[in-house]
C-alpha atoms as a PDB file:
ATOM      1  CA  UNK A   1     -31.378   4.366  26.354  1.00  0.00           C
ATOM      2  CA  UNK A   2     -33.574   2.202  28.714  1.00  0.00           C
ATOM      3  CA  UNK A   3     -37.026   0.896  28.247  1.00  0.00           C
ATOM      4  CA  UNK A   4     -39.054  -1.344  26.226  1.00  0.00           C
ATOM      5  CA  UNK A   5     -38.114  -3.360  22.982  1.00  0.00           C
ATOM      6  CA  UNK A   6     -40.607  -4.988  21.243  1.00  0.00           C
ATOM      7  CA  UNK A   7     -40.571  -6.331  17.548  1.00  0.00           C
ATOM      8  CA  UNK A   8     -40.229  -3.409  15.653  1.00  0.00           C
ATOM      9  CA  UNK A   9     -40.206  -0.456  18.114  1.00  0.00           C
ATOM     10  CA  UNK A  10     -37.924   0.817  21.140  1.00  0.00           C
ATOM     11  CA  UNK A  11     -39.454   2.328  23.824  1.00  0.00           C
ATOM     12  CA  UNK A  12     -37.860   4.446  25.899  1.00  0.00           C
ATOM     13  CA  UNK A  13     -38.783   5.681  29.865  1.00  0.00           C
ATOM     14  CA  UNK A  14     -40.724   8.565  28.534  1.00  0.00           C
ATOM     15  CA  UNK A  15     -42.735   6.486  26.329  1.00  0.00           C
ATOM     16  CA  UNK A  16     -41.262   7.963  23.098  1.00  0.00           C
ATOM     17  CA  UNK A  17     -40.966   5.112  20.247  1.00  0.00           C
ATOM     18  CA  UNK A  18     -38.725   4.267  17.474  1.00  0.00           C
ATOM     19  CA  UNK A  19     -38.886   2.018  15.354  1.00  0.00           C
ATOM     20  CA  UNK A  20     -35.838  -0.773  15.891  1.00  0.00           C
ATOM     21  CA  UNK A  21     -34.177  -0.677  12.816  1.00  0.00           C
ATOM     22  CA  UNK A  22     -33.065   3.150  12.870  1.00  0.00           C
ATOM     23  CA  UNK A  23     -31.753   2.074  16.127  1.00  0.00           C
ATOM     24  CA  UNK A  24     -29.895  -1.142  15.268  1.00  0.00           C
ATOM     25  CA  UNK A  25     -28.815   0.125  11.981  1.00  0.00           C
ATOM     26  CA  UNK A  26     -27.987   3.370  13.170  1.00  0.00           C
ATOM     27  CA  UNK A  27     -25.434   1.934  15.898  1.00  0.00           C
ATOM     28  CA  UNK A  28     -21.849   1.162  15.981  1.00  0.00           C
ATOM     29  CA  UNK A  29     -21.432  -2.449  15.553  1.00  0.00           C
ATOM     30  CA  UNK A  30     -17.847  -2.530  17.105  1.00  0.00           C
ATOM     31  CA  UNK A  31     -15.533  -0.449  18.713  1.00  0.00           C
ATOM     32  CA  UNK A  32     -11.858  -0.545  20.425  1.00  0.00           C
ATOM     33  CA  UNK A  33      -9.026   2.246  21.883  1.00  0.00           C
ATOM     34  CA  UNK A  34      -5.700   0.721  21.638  1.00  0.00           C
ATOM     35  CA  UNK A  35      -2.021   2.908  22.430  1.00  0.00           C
ATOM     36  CA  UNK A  36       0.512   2.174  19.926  1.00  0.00           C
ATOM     37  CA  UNK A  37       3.488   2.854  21.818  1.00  0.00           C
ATOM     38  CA  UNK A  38       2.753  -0.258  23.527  1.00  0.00           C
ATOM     39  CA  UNK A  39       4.645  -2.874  22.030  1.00  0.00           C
ATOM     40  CA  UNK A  40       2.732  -4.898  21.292  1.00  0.00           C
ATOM     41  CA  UNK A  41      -0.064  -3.054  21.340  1.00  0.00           C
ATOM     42  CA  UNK A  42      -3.324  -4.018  23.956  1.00  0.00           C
ATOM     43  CA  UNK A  43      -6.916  -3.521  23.647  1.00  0.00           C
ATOM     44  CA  UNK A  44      -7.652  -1.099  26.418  1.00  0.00           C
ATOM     45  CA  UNK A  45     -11.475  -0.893  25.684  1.00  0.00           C
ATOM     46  CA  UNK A  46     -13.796  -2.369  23.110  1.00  0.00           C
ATOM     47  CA  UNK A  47     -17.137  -4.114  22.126  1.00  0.00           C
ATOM     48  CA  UNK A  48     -17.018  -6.637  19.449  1.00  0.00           C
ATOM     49  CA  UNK A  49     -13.090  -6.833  18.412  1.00  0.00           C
ATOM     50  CA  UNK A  50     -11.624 -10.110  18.941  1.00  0.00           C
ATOM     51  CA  UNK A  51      -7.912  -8.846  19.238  1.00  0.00           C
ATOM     52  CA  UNK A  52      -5.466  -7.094  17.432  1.00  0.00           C
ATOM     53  CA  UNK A  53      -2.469  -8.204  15.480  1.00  0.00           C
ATOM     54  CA  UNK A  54       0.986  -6.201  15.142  1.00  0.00           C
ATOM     55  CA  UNK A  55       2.717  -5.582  11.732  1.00  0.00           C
ATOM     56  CA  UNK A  56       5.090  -3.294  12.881  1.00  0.00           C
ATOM     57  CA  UNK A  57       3.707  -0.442  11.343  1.00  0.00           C
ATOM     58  CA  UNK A  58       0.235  -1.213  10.983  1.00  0.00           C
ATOM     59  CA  UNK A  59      -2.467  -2.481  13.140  1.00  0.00           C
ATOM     60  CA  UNK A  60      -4.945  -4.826  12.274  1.00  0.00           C
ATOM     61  CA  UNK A  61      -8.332  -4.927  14.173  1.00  0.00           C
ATOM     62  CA  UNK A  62      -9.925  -8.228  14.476  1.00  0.00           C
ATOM     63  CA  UNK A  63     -13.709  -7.660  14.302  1.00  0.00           C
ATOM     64  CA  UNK A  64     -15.926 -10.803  16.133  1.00  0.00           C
ATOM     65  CA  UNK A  65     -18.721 -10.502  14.296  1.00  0.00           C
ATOM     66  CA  UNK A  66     -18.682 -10.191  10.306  1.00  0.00           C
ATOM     67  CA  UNK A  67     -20.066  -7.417   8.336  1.00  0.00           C
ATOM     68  CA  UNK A  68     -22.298  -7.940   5.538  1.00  0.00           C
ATOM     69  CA  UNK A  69     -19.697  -6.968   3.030  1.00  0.00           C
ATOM     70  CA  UNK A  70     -16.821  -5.156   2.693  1.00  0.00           C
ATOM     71  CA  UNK A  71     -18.363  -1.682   2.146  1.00  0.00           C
ATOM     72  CA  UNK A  72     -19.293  -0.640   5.886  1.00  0.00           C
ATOM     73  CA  UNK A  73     -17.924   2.588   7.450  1.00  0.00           C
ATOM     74  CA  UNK A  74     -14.633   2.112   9.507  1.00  0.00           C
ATOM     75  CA  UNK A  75     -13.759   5.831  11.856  1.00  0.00           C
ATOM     76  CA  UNK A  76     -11.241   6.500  13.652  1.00  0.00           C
ATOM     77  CA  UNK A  77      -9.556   9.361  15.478  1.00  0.00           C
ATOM     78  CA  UNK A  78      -5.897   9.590  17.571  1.00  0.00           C
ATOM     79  CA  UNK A  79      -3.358  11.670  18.742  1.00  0.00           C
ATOM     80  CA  UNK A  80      -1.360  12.145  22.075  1.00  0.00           C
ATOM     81  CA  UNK A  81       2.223  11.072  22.956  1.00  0.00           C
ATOM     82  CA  UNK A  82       3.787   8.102  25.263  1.00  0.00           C
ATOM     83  CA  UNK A  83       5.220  10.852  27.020  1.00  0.00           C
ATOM     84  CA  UNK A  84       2.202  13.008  27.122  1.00  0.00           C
ATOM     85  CA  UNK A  85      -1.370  11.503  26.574  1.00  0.00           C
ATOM     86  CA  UNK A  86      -3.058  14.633  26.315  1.00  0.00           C
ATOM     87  CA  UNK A  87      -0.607  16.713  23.704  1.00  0.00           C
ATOM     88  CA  UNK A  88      -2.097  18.016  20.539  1.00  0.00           C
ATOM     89  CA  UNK A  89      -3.389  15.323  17.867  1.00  0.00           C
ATOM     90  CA  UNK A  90      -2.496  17.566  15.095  1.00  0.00           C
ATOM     91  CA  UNK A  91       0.807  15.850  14.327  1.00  0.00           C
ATOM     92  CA  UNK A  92      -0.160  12.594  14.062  1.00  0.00           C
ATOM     93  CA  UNK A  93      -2.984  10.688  11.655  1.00  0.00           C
ATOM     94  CA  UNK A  94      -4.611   7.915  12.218  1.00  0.00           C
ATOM     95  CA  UNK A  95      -5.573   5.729   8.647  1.00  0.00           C
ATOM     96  CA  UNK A  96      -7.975   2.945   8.437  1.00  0.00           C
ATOM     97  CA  UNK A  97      -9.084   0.747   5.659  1.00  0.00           C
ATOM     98  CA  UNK A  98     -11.318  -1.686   5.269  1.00  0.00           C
ATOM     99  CA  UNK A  99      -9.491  -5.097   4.616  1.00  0.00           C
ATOM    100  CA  UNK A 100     -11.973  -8.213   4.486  1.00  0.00           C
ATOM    101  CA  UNK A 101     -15.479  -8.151   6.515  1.00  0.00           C
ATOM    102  CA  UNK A 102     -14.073  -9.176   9.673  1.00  0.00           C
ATOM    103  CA  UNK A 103     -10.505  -7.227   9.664  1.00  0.00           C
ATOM    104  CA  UNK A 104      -9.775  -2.798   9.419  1.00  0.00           C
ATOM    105  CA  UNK A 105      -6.014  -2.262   8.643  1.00  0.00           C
ATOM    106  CA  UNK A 106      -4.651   0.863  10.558  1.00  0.00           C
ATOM    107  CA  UNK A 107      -1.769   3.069  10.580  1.00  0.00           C
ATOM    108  CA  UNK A 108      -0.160   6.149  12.590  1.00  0.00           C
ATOM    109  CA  UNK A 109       1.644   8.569  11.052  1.00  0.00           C
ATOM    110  CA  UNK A 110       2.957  12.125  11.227  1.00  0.00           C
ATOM    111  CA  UNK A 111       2.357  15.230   8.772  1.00  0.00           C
ATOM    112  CA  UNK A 112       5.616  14.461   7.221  1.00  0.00           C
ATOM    113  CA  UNK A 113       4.506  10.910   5.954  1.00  0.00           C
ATOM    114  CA  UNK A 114       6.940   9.214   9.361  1.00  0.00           C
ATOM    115  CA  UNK A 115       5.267   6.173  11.441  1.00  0.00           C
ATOM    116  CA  UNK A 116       4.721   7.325  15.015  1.00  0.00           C
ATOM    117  CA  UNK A 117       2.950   5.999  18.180  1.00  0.00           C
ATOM    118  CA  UNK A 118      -0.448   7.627  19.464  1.00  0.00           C
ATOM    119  CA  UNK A 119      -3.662   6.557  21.230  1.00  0.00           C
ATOM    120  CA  UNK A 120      -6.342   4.968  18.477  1.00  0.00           C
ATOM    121  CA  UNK A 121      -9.982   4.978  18.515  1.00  0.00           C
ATOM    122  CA  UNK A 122     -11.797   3.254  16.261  1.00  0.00           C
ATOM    123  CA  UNK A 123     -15.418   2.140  15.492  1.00  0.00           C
ATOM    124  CA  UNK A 124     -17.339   0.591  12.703  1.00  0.00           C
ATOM    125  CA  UNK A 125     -20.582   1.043  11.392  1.00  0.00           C
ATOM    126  CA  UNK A 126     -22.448  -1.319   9.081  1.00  0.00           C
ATOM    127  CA  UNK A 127     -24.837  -3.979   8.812  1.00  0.00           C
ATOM    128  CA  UNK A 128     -23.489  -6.922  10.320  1.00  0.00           C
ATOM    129  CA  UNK A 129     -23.607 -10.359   8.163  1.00  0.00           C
END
């Protein structure tokens, strides 16, 4: 979206308004796409996560900015082998939890309850502190 912000509205290049808050409430607040076959694992993309830290079988994401509380919305979605980035999701699952305001815990695993490696997306939503 481009155009003009002012307090209280967005305006966009067609002149349509909204007001700000549906907007700025409405948005992801941070984001990042991390492989877990890389060991350890990288931050490939993001907005808003500081860095990641490895236990072994679970990922923690490192937020930059604080949410208001622990009860904002982590998602997340994953799939795809190290030997084949684009092979069907359905075998693996990709867990997050919310673990303090500034940290998600996640975890990869397979239908039968085994940890394996995939690509993770994840993004938060929230009010930010």
């Amino acid at each position: 979206m481009t155009g003009k912000i002012t307090v209280g509205t967005i305006q966009d290049t067609a002149g349509k308004t909204v007001a700000s808050p549906y907007v700025t409430n409405g948005v992801a607040k941070a984001w990042v796409y991390f492989a877990t076959w890389d060991n350890p694992p990288n931050i490939d993309g993001s907005f808003a996560i500081s860095s990641l830290t490895d236990n072994t079988s679970e990922i923690e994401v490192n937020l930059t900015n604080a949410m208001s509380d622990v009860y904002y919305c982590p998602l997340c979605g994953g799939g795809g082998a190290s030997s084949n980035q684009t092979t069907n999701p359905s075998n693996r699952n990709l867990a997050v939890i919310v673990q303090t305001t500034t940290k998600v815990d996640s975890e990869v695993y397979t239908t039968a309850n085994v940890h394996e490696v995939a690509q993770c997306h994840i993004a938060v939503l929230g009010d930010l502190a």
